[in-house]
C-alpha atoms as a PDB file:
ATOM      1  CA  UNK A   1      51.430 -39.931  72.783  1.00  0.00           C
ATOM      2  CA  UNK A   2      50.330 -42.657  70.282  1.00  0.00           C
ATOM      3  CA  UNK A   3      49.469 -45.161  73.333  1.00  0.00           C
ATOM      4  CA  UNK A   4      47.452 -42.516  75.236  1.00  0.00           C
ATOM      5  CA  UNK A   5      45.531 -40.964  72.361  1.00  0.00           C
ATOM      6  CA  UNK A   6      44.352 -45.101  71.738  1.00  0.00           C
ATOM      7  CA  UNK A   7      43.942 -44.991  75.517  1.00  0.00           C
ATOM      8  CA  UNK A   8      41.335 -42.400  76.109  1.00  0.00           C
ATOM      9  CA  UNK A   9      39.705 -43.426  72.524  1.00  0.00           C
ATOM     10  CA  UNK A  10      39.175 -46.880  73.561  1.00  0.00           C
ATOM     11  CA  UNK A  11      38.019 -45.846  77.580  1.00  0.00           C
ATOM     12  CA  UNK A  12      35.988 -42.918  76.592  1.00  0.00           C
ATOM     13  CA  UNK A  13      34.474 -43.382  73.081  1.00  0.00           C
ATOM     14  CA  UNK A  14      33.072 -46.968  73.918  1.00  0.00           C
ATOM     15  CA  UNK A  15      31.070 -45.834  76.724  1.00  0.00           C
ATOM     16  CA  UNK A  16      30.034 -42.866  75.125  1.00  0.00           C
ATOM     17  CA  UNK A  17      28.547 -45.022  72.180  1.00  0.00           C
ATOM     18  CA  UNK A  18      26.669 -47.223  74.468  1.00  0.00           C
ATOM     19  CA  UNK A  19      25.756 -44.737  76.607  1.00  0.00           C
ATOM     20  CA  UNK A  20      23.883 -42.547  73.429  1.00  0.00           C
ATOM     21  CA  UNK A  21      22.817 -45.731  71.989  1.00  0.00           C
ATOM     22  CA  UNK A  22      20.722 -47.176  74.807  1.00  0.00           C
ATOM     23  CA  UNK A  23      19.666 -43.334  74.999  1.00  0.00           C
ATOM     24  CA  UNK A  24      18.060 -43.114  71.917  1.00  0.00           C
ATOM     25  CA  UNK A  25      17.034 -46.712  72.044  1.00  0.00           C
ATOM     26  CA  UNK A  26      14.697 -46.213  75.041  1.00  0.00           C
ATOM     27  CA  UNK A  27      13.128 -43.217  73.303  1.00  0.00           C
ATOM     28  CA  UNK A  28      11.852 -44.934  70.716  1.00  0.00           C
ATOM     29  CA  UNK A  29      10.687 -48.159  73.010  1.00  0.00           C
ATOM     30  CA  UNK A  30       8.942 -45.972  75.100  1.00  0.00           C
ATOM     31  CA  UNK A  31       7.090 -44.009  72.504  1.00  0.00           C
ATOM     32  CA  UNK A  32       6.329 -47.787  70.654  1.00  0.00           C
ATOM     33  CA  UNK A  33       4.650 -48.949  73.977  1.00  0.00           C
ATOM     34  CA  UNK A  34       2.787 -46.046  74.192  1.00  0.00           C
ATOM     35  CA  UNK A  35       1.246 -45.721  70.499  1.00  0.00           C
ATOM     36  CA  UNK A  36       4.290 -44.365  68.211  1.00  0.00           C
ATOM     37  CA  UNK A  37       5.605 -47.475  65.903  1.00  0.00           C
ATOM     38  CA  UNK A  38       7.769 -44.752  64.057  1.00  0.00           C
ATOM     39  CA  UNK A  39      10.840 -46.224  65.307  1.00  0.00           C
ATOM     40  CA  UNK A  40      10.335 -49.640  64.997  1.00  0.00           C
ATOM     41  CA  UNK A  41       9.447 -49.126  61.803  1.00  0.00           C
ATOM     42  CA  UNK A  42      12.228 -47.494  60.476  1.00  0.00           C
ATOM     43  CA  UNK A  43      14.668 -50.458  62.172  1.00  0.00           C
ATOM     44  CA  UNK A  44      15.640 -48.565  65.170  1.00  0.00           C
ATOM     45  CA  UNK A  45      14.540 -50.373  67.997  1.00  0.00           C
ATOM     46  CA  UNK A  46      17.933 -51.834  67.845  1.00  0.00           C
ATOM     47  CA  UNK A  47      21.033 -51.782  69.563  1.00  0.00           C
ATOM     48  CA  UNK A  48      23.464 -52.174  66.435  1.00  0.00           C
ATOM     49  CA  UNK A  49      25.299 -48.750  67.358  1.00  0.00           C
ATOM     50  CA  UNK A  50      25.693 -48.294  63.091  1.00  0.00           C
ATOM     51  CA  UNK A  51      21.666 -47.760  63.179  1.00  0.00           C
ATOM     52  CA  UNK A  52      22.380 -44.629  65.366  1.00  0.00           C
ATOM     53  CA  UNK A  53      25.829 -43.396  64.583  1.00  0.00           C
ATOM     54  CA  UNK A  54      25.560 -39.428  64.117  1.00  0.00           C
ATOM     55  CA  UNK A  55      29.476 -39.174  62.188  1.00  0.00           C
ATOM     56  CA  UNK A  56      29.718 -35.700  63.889  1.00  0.00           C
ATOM     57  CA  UNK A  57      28.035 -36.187  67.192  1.00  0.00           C
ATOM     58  CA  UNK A  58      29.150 -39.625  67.576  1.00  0.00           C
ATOM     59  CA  UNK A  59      32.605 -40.303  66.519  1.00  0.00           C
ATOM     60  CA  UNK A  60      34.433 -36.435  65.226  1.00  0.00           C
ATOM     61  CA  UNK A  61      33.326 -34.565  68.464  1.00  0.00           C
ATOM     62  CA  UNK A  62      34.405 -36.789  71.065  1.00  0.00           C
ATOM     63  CA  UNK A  63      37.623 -37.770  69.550  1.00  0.00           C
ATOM     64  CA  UNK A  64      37.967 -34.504  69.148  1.00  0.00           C
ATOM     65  CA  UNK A  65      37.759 -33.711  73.368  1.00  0.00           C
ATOM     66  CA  UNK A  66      39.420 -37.106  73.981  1.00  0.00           C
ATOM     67  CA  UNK A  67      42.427 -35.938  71.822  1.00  0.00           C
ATOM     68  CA  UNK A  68      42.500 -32.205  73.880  1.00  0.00           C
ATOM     69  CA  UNK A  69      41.808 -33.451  76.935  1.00  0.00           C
ATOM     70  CA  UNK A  70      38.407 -31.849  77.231  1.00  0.00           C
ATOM     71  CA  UNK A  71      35.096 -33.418  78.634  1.00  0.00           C
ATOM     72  CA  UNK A  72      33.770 -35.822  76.862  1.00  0.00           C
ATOM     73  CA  UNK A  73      29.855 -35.563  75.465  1.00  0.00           C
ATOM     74  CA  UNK A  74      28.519 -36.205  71.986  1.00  0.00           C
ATOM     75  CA  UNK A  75      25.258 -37.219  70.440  1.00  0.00           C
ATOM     76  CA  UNK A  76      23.348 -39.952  68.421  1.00  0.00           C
ATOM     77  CA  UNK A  77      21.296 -39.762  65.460  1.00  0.00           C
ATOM     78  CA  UNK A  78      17.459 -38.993  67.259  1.00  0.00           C
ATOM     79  CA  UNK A  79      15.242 -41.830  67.080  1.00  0.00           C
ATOM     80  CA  UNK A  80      12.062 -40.719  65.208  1.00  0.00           C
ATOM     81  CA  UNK A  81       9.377 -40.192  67.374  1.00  0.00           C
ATOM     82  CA  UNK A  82       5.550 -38.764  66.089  1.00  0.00           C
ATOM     83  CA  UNK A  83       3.514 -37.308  69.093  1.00  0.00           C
ATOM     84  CA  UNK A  84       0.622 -37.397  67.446  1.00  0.00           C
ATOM     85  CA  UNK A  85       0.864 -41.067  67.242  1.00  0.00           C
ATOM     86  CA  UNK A  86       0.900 -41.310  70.781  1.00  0.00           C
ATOM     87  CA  UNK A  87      -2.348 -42.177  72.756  1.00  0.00           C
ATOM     88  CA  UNK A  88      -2.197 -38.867  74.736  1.00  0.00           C
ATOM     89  CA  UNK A  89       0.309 -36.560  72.853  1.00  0.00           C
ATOM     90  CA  UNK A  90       1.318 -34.054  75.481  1.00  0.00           C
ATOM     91  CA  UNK A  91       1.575 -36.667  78.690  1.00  0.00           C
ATOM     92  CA  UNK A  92       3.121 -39.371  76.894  1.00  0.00           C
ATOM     93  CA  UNK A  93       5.397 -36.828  74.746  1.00  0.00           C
ATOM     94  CA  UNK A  94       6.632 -35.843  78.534  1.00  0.00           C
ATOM     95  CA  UNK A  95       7.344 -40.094  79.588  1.00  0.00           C
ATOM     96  CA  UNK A  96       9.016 -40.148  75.840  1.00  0.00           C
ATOM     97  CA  UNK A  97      11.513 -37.321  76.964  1.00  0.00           C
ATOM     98  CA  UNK A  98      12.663 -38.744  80.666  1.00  0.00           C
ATOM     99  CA  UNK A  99      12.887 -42.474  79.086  1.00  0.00           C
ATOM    100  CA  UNK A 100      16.138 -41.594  78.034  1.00  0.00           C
ATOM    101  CA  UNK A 101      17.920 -39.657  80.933  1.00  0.00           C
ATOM    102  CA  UNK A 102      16.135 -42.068  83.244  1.00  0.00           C
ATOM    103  CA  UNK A 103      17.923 -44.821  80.988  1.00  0.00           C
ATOM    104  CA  UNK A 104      20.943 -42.974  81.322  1.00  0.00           C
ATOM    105  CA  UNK A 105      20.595 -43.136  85.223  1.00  0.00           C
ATOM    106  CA  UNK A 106      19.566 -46.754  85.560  1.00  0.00           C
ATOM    107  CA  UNK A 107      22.946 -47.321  83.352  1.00  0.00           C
ATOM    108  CA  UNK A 108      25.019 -45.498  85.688  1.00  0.00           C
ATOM    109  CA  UNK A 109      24.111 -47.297  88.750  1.00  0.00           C
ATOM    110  CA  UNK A 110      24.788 -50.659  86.575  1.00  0.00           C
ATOM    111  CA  UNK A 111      27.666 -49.457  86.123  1.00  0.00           C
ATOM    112  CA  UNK A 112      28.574 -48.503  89.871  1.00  0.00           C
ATOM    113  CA  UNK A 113      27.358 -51.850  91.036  1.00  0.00           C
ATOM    114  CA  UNK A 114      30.346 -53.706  88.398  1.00  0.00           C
ATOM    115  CA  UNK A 115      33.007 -50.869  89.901  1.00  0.00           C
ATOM    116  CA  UNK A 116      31.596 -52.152  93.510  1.00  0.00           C
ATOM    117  CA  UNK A 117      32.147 -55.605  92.185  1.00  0.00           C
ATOM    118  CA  UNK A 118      35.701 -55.077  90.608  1.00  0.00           C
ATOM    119  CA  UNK A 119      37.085 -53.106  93.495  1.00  0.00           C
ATOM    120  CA  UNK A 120      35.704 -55.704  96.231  1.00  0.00           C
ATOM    121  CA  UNK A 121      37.296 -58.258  93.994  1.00  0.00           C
ATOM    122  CA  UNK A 122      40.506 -56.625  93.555  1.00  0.00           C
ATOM    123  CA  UNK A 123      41.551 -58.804  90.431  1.00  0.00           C
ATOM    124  CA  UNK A 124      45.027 -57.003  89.009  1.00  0.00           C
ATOM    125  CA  UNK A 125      46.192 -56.607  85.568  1.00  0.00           C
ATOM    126  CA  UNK A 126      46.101 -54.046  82.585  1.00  0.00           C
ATOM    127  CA  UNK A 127      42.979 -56.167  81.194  1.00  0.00           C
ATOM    128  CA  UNK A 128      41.261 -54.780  84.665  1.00  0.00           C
ATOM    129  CA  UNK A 129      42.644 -51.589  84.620  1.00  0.00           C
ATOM    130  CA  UNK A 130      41.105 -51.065  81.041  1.00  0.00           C
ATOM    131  CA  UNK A 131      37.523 -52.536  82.129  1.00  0.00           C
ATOM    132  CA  UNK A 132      37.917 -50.607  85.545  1.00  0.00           C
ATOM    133  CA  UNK A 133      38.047 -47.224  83.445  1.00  0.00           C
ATOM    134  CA  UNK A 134      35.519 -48.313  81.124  1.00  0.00           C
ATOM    135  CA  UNK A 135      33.192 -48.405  83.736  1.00  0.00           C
ATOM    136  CA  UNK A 136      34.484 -45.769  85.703  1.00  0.00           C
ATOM    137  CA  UNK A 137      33.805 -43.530  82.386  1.00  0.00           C
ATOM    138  CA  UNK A 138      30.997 -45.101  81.651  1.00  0.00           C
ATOM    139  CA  UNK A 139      29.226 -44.251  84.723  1.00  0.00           C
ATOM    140  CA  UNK A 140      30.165 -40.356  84.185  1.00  0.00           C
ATOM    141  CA  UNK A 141      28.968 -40.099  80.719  1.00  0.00           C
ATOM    142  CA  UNK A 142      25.672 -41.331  81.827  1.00  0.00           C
ATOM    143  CA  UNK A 143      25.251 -39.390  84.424  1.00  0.00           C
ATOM    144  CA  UNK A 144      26.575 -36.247  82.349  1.00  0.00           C
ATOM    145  CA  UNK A 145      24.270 -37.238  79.601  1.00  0.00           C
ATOM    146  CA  UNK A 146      20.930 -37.723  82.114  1.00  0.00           C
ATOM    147  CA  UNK A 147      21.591 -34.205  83.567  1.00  0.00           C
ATOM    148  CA  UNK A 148      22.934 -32.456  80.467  1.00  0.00           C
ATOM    149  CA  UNK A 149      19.913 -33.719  78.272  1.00  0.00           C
ATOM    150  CA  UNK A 150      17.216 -32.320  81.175  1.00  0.00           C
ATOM    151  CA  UNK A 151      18.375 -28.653  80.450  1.00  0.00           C
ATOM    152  CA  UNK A 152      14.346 -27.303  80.107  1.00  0.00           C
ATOM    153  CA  UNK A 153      15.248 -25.867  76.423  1.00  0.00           C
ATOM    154  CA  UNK A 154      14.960 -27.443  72.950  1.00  0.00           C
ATOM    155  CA  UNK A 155      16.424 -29.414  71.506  1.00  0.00           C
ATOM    156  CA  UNK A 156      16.927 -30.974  74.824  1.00  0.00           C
ATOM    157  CA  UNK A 157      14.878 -33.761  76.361  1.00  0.00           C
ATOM    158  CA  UNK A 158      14.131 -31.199  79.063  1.00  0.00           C
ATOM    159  CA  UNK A 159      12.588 -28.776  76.635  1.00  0.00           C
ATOM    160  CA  UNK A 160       9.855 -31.469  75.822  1.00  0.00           C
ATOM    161  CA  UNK A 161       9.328 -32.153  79.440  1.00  0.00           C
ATOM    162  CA  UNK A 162       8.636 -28.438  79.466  1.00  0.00           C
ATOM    163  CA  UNK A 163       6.572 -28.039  76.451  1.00  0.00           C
ATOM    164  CA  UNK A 164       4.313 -30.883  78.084  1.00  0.00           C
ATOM    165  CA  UNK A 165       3.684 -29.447  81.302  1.00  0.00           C
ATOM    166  CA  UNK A 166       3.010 -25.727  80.494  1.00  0.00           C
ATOM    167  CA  UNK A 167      -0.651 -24.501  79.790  1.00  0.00           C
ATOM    168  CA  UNK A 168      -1.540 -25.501  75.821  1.00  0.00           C
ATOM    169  CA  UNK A 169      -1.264 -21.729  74.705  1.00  0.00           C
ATOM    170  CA  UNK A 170       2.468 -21.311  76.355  1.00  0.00           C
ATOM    171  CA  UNK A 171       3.230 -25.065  74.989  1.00  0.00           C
ATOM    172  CA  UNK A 172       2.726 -23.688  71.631  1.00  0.00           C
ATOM    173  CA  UNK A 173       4.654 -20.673  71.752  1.00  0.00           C
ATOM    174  CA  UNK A 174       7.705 -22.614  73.008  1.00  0.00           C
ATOM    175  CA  UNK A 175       7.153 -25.546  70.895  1.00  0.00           C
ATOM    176  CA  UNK A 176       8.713 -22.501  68.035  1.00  0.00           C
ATOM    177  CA  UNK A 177      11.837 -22.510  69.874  1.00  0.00           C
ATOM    178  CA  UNK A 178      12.062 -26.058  68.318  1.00  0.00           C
ATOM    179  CA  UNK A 179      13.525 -24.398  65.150  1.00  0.00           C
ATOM    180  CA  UNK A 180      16.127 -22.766  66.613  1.00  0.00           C
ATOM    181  CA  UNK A 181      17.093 -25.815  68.547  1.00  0.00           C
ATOM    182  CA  UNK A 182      20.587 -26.262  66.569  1.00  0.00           C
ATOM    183  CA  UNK A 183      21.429 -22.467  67.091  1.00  0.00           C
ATOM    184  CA  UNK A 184      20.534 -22.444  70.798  1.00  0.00           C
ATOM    185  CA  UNK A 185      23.005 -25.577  71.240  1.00  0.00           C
ATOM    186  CA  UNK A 186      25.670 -24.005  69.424  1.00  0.00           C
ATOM    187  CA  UNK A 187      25.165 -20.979  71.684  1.00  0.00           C
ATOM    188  CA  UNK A 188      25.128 -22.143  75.318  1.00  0.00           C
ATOM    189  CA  UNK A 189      28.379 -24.626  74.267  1.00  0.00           C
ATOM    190  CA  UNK A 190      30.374 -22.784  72.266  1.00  0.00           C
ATOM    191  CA  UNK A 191      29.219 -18.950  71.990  1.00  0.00           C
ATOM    192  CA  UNK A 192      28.479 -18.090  74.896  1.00  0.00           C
ATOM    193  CA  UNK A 193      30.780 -19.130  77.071  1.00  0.00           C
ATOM    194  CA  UNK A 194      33.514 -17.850  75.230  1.00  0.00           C
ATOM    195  CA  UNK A 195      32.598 -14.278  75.526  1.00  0.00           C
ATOM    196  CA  UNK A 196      30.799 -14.784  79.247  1.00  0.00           C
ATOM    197  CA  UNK A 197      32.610 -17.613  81.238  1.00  0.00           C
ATOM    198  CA  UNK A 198      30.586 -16.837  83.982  1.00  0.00           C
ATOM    199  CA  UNK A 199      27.067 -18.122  81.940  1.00  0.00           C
ATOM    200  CA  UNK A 200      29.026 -21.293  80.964  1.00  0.00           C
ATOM    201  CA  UNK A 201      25.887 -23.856  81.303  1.00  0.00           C
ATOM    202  CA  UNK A 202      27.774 -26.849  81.741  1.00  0.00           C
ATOM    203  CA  UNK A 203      30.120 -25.876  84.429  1.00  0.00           C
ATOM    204  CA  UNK A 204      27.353 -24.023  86.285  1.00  0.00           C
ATOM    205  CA  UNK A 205      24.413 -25.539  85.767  1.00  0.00           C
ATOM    206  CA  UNK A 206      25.357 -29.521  84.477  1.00  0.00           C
ATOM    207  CA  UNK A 207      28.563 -29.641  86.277  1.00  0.00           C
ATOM    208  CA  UNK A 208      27.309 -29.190  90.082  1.00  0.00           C
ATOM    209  CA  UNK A 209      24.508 -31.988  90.229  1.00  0.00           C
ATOM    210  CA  UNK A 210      26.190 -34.632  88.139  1.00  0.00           C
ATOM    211  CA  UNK A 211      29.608 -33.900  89.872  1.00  0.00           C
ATOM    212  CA  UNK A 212      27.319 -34.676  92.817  1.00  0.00           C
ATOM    213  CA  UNK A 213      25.207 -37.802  91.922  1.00  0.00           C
ATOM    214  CA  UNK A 214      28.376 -39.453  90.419  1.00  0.00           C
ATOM    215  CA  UNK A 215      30.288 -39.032  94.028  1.00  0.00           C
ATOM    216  CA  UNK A 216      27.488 -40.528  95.430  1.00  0.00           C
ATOM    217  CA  UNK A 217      27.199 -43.359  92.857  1.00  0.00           C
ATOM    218  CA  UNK A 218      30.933 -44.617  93.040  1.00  0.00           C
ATOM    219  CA  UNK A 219      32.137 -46.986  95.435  1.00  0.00           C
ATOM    220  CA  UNK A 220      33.619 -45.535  98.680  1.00  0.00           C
ATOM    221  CA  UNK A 221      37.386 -46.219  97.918  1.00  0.00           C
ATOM    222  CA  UNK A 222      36.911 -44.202  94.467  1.00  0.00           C
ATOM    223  CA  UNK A 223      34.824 -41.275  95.659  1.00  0.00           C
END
């Protein structure tokens, strides 16, 4: 029990913590290129994971699913962006959003490319087996996160892709959903699907395409 609690901590929770961290990370480089020093400033252009470490969202939560066998997701501290710091607010609010599910994306087919690599290798071992899962993990949590973080609601990275594209009078009606962003998380994940399986947003909505994009990521002898 002891050996494959350790097990899934060590092949899930690394990923995971590289996979938010580069997440966030991007955010914040994106929104410095583009006018918004906010992050830099406050030291978190960097890829120390302690800089982003959220101790709920980062380390509780997914030990938490590793330990019950549950998918595993979790969350970093945000990386402090300022639209109105940004050279064109709305646009470049939209480019801030997708920099970190495209991040997400360009780290999953990294990773697909090493599995390619190990498997055409074929080196044996329990060292291999350990990286093998690592990236094998690794390329699901990004691909989770890229999909799961483009749901078109706050606080997701989706609902600011949103807020950007609708007509300035909508944008500001929805930008007020911002507030309830915590509460509308803890609805579709928990709540709601509890008492309506049926509207369960991962499995319906998440589940489907990145089920689908990792297939057609991993090599052909693991898909």
């Amino acid at each position: 029990m002891t050996n494959n609690l350790l097990w899934n901590v060590a092949t899930w929770l690394i990923p995971l913590i590289i996979a938010i961290v580069f997440h966030e990370v991007s955010h914040g480089l994106v929104a410095n290129m583009l006018g918004d020093p906010t992050a830099r400033q406050r030291g978190r252009l960097t890829f120390n994971p302690f800089k982003h470490v959220d101790p709920v969202g980062t380390v509780l939560l997914p030990m938490i699913l590793a330990v019950s066998g549950a998918p595993i997701f979790g969350w970093a501290k945000p990386v402090p962006v300022v639209a109105g710091r940004l050279r064109n607010p709305r646009f470049h609010m939209v480019l801030v959003a997708l920099a970190g599910p495209g991040m997400n994306l360009l780290l999953a087919l990294v990773a697909a490319l090493l599995l390619s690599a190990l498997v055409a290798i074929g080196p044996a071992g329990l060292f291999w087996v350990f990286i093998g899962q690592n990236l094998l993990n690794f390329l699901a949590i990004n691909v989770f996160l890229a999909v799961f973080n483009l749901i078109p609601l706050p606080p997701f990275d989706g609902g600011h892709v949103v807020q950007g594209l609708l007509p300035l009078g909508l944008a500001k009606h929805y930008a007020k959903l911002q507030r309830f962003g915590l509460l509308l998380l803890i609805l579709l994940l928990l709540v709601i699907p509890q008492f309506f399986p049926s509207a369960n947003i991962v499995e319906r909505l998440v589940g489907p395409p990145a089920h689908w994009i990792t297939r057609a990521l991993l090599p052909n002898s693991l898909s």
